[in-house]
PDB file of N, CA and C in Angstrom:
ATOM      1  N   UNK A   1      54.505  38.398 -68.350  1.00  0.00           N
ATOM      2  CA  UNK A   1      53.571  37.382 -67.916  1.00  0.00           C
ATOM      3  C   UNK A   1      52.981  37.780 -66.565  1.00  0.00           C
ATOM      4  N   UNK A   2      51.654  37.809 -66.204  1.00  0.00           N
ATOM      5  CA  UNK A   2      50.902  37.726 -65.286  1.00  0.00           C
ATOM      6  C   UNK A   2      50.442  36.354 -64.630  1.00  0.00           C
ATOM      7  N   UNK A   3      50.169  36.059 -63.585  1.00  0.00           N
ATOM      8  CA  UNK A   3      49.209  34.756 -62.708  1.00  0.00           C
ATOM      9  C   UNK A   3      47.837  35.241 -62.560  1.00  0.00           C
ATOM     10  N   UNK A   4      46.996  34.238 -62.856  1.00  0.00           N
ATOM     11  CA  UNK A   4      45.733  34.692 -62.449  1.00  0.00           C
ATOM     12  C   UNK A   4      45.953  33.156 -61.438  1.00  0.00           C
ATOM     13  N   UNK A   5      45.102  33.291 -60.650  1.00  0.00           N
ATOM     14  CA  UNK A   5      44.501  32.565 -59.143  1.00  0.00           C
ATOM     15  C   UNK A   5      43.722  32.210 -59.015  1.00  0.00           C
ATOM     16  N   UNK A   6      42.680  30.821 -60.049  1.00  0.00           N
ATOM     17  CA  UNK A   6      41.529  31.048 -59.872  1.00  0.00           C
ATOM     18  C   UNK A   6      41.081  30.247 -58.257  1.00  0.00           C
ATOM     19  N   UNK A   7      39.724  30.720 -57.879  1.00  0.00           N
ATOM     20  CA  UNK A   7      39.841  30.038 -56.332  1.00  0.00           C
ATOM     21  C   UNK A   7      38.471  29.998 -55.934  1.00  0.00           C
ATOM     22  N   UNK A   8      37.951  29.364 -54.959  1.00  0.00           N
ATOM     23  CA  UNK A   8      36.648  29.198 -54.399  1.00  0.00           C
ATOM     24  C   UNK A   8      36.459  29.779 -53.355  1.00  0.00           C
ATOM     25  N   UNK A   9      35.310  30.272 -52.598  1.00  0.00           N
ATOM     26  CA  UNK A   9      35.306  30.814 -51.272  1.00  0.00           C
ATOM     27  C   UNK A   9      35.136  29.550 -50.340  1.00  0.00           C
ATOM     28  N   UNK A  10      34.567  27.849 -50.410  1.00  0.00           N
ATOM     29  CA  UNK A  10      34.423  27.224 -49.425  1.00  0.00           C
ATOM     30  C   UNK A  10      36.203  26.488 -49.984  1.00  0.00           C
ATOM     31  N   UNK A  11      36.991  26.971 -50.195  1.00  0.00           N
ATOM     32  CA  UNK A  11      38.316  25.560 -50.655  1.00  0.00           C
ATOM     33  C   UNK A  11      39.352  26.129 -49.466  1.00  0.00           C
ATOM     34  N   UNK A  12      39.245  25.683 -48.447  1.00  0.00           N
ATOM     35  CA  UNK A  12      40.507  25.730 -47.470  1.00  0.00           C
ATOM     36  C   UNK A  12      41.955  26.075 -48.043  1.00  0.00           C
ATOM     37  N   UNK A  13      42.407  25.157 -49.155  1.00  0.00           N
ATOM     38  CA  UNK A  13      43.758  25.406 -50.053  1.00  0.00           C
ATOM     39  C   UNK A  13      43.584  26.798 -50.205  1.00  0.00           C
ATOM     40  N   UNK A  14      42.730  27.377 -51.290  1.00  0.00           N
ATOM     41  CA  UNK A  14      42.649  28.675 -51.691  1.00  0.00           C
ATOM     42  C   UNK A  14      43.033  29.485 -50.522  1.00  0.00           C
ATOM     43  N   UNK A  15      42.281  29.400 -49.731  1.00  0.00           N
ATOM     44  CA  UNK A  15      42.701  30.699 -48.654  1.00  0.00           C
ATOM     45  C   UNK A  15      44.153  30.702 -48.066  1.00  0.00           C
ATOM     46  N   UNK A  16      44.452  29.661 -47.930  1.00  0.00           N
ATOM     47  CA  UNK A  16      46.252  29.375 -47.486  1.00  0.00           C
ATOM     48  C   UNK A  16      46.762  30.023 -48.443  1.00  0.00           C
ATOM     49  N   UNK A  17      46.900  29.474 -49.545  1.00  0.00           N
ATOM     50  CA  UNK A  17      47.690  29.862 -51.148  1.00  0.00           C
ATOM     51  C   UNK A  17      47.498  31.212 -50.994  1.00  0.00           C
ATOM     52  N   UNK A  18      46.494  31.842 -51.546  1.00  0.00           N
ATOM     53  CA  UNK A  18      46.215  33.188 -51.351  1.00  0.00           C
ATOM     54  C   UNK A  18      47.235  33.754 -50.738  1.00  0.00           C
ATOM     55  N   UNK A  19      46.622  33.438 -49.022  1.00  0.00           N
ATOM     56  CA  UNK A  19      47.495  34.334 -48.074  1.00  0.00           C
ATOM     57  C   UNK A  19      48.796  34.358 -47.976  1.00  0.00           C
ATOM     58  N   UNK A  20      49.820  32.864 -48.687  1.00  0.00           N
ATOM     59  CA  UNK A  20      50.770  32.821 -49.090  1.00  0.00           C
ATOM     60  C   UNK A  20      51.766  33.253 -49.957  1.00  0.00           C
ATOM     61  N   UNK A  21      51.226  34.329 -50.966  1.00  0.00           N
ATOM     62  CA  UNK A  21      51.238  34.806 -52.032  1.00  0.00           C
ATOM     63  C   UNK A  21      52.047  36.253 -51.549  1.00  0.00           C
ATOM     64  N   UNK A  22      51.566  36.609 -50.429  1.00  0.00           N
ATOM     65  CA  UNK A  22      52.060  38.358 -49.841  1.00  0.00           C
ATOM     66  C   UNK A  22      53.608  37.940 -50.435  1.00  0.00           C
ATOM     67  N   UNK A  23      54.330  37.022 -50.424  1.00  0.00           N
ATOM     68  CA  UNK A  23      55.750  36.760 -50.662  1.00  0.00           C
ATOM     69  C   UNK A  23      56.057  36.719 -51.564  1.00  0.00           C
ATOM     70  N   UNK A  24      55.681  36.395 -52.679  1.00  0.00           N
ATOM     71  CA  UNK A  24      56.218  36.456 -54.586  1.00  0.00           C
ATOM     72  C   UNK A  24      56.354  37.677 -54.647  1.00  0.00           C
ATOM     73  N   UNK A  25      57.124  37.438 -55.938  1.00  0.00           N
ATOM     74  CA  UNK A  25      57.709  38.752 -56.496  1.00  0.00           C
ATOM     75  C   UNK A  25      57.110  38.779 -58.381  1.00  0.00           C
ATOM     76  N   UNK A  26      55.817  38.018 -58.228  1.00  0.00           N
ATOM     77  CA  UNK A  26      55.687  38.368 -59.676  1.00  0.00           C
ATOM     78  C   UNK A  26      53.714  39.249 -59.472  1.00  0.00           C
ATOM     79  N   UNK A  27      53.416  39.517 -60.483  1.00  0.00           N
ATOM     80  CA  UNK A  27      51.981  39.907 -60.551  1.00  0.00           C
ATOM     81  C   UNK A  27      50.978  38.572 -60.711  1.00  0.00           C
ATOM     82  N   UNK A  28      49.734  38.972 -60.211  1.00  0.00           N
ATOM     83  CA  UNK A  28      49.158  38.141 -59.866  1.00  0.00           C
ATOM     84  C   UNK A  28      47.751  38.779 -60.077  1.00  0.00           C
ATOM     85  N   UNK A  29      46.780  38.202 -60.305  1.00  0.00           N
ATOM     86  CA  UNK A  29      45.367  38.522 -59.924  1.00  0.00           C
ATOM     87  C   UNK A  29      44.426  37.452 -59.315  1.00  0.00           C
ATOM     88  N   UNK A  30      43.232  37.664 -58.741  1.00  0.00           N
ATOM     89  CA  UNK A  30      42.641  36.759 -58.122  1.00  0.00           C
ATOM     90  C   UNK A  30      41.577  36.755 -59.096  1.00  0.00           C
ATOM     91  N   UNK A  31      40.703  35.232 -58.934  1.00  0.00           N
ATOM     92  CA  UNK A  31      39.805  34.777 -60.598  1.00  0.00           C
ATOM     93  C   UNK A  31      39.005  34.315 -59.304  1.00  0.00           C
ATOM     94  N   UNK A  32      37.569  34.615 -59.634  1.00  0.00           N
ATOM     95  CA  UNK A  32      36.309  34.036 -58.572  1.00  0.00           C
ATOM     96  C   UNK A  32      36.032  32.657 -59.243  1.00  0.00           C
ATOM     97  N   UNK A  33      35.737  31.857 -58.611  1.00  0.00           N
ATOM     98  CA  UNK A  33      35.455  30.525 -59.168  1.00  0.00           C
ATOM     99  C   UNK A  33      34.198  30.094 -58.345  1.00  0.00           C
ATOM    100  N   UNK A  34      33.606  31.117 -58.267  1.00  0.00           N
ATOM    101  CA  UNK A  34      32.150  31.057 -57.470  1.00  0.00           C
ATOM    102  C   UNK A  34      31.123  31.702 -58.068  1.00  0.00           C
ATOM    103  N   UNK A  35      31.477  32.607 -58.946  1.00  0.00           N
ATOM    104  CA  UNK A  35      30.892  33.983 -59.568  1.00  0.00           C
ATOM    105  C   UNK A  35      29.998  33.463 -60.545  1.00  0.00           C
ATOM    106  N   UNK A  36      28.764  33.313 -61.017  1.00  0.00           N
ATOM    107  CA  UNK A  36      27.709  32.725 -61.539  1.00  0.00           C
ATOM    108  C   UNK A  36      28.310  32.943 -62.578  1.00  0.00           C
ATOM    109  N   UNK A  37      28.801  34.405 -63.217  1.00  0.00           N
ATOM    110  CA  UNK A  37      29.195  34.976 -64.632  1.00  0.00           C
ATOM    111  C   UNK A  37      30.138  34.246 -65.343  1.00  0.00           C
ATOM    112  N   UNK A  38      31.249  33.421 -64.418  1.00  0.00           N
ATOM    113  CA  UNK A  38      32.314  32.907 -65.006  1.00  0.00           C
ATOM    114  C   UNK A  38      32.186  31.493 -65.032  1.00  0.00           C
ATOM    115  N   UNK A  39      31.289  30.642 -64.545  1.00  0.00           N
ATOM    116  CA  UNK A  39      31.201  29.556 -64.915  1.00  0.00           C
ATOM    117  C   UNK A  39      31.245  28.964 -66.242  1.00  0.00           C
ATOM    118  N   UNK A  40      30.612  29.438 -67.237  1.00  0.00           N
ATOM    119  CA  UNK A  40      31.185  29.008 -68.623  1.00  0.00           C
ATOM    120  C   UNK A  40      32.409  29.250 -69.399  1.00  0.00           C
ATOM    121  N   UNK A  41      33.633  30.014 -68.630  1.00  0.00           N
ATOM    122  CA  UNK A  41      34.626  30.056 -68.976  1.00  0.00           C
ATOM    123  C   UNK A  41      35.919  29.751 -67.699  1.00  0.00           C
ATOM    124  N   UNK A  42      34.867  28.820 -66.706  1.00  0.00           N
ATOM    125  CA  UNK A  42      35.652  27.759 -66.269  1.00  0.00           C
ATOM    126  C   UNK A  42      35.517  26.531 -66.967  1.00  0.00           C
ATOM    127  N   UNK A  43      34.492  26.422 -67.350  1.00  0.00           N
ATOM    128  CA  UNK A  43      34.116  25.283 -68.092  1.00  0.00           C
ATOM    129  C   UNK A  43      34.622  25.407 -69.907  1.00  0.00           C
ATOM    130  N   UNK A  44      35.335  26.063 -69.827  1.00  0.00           N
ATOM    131  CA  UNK A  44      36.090  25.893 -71.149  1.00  0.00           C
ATOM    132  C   UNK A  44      37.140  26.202 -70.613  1.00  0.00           C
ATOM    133  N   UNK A  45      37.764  26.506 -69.765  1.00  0.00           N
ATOM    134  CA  UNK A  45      39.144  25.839 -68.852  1.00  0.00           C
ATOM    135  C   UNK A  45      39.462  24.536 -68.424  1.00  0.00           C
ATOM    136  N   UNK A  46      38.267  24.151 -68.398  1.00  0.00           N
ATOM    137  CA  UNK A  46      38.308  22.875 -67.710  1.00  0.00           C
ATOM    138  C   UNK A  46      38.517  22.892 -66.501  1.00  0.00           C
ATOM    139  N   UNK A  47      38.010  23.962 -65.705  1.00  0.00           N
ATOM    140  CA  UNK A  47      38.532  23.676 -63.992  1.00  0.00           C
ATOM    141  C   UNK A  47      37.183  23.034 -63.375  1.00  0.00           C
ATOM    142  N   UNK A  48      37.644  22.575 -62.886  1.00  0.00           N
ATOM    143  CA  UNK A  48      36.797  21.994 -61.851  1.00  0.00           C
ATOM    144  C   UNK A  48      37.038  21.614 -59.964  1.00  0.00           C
ATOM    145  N   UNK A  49      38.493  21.514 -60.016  1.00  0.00           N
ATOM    146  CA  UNK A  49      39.193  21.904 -58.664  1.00  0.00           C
ATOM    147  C   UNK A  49      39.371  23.095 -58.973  1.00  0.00           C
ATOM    148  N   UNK A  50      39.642  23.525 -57.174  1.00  0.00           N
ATOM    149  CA  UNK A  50      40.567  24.682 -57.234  1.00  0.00           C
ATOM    150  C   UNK A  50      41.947  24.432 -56.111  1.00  0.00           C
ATOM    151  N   UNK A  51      42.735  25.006 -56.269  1.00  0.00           N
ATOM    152  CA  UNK A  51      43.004  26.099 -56.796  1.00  0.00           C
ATOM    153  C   UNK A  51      43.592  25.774 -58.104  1.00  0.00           C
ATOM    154  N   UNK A  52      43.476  26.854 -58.642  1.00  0.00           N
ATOM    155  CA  UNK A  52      44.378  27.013 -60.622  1.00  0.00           C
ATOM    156  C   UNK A  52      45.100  27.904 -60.601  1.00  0.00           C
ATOM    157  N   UNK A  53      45.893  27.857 -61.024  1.00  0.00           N
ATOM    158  CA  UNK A  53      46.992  28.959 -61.379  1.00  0.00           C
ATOM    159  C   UNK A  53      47.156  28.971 -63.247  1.00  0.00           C
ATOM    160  N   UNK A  54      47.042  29.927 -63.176  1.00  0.00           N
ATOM    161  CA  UNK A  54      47.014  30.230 -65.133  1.00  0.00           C
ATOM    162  C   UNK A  54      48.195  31.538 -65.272  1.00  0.00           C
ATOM    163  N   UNK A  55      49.005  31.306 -66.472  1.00  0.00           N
ATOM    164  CA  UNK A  55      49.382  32.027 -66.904  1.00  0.00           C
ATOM    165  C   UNK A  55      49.186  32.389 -67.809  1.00  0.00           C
ATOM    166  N   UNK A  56      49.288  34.222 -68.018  1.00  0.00           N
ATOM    167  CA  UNK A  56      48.655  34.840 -68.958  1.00  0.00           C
ATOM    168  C   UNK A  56      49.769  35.462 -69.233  1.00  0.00           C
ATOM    169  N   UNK A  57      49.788  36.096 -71.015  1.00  0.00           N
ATOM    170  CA  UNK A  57      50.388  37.215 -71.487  1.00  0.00           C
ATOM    171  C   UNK A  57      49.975  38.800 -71.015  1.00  0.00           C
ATOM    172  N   UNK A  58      50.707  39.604 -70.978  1.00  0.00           N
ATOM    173  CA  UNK A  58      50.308  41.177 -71.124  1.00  0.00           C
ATOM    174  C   UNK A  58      48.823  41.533 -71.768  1.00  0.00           C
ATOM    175  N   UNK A  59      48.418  40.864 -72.700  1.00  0.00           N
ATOM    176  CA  UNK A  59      46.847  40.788 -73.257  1.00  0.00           C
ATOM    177  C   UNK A  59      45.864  40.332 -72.599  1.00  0.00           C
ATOM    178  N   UNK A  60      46.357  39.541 -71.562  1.00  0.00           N
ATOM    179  CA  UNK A  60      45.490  38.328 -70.835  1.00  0.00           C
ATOM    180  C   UNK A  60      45.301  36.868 -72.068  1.00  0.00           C
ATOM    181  N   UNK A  61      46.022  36.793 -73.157  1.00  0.00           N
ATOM    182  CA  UNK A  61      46.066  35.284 -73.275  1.00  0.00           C
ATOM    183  C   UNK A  61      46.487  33.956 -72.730  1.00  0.00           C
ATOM    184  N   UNK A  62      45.668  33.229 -72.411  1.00  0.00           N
ATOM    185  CA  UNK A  62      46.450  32.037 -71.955  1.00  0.00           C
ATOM    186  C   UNK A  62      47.639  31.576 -72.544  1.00  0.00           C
ATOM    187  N   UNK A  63      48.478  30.942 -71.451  1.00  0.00           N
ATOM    188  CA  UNK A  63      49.766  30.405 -72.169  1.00  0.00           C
ATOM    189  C   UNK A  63      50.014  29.059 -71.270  1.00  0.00           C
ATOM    190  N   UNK A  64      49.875  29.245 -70.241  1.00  0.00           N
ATOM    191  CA  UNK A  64      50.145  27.515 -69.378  1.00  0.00           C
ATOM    192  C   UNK A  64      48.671  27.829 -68.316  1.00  0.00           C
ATOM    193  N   UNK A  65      48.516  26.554 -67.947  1.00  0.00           N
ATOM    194  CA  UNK A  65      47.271  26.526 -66.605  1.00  0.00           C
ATOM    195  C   UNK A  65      48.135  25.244 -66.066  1.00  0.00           C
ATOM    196  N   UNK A  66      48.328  25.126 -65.147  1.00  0.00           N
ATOM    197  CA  UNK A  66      48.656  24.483 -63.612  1.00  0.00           C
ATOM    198  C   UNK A  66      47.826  23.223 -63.547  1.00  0.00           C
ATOM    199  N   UNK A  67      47.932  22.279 -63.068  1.00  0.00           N
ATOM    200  CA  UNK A  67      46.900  21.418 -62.808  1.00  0.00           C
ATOM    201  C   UNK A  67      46.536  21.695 -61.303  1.00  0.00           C
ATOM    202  N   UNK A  68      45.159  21.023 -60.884  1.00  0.00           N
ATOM    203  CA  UNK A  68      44.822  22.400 -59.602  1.00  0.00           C
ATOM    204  C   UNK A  68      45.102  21.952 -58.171  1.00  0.00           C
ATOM    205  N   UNK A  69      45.480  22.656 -57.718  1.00  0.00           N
ATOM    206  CA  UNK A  69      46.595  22.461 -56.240  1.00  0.00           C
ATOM    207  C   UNK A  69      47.503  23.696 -55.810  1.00  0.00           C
ATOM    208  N   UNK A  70      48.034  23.223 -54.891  1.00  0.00           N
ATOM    209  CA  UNK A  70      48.492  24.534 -54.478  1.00  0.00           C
ATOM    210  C   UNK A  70      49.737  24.101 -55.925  1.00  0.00           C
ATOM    211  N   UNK A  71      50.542  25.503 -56.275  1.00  0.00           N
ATOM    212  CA  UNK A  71      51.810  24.966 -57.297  1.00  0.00           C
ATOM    213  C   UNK A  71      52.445  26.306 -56.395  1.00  0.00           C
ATOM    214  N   UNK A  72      54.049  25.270 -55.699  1.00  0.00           N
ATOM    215  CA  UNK A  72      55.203  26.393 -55.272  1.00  0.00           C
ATOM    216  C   UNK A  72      55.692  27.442 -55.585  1.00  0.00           C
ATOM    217  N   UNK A  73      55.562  28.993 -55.829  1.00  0.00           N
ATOM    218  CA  UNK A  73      55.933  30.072 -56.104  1.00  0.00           C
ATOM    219  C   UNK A  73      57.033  29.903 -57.000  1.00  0.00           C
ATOM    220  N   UNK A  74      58.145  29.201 -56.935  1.00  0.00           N
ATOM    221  CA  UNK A  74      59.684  29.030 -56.747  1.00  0.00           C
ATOM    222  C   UNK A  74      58.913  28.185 -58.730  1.00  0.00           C
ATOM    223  N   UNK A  75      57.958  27.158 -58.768  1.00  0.00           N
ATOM    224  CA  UNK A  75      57.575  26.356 -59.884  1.00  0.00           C
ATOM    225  C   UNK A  75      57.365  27.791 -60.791  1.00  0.00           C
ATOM    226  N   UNK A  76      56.135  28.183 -60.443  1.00  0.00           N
ATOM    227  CA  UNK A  76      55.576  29.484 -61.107  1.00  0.00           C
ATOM    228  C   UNK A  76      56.664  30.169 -61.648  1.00  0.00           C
ATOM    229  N   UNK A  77      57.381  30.713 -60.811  1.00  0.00           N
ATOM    230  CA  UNK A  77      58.543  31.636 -61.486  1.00  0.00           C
ATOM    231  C   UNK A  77      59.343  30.988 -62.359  1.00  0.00           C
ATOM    232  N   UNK A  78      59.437  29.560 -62.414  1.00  0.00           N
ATOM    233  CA  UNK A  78      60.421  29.489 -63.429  1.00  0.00           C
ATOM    234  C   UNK A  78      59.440  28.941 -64.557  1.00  0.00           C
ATOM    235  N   UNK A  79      58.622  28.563 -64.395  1.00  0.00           N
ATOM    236  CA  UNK A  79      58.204  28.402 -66.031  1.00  0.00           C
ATOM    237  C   UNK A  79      57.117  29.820 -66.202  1.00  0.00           C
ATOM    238  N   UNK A  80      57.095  31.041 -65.572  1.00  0.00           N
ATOM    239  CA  UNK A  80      57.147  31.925 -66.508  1.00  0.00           C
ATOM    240  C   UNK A  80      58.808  32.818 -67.123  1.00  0.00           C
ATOM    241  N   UNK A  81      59.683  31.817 -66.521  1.00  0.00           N
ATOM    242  CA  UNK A  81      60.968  32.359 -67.150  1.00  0.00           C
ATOM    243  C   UNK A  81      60.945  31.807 -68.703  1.00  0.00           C
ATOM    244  N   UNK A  82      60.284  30.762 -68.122  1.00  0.00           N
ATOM    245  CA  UNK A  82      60.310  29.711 -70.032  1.00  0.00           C
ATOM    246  C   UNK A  82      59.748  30.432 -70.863  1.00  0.00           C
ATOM    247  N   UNK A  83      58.649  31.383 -70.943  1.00  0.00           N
ATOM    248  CA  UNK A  83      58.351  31.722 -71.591  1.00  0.00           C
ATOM    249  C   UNK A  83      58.407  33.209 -71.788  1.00  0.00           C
ATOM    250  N   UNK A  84      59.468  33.757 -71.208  1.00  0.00           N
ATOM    251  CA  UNK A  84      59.930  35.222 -71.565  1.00  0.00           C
ATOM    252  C   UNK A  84      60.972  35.169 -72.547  1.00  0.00           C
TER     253      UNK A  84
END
């Protein structure tokens, strides 16, 4: 399992979270939530806050999305334990 991050450039949270992140121990990627290109597949995410945290398979399929806020590292890691 991977994290994607989706995030905004004006969302104060995002940039904390982000920079908070140097400390996990799992993989992660960052998702633009500003990017003209991806707006229609935020919008079949349903995001509309940020921040999101999504978990993905090795393929990049979705498997859980976060409701949007910061979510505690310590949360993340264990429900991608649930699903290993």
């Amino acid at each position: 399992m991977k994290v994607r991050v989706i995030t905004a450039k004006d969302c104060p949270k995002c940039r904390m979270y982000v920079r908070n992140l140097v400390t996990v121990k799992f993989a992660y990627e960052i998702y633009d939530g500003d990017a003209e290109e991806n707006q229609e597949q935020l919008d079949a995410w349903k995001v509309e806050e940020f921040p999101v945290i999504q978990l993905l398979d090795n393929d990049g399929k979705l498997h859980y999305q976060f409701p949007p806020g910061a979510v505690a590292p310590r949360v993340i890691e264990a429900q991608i334990r649930r699903f290993e």
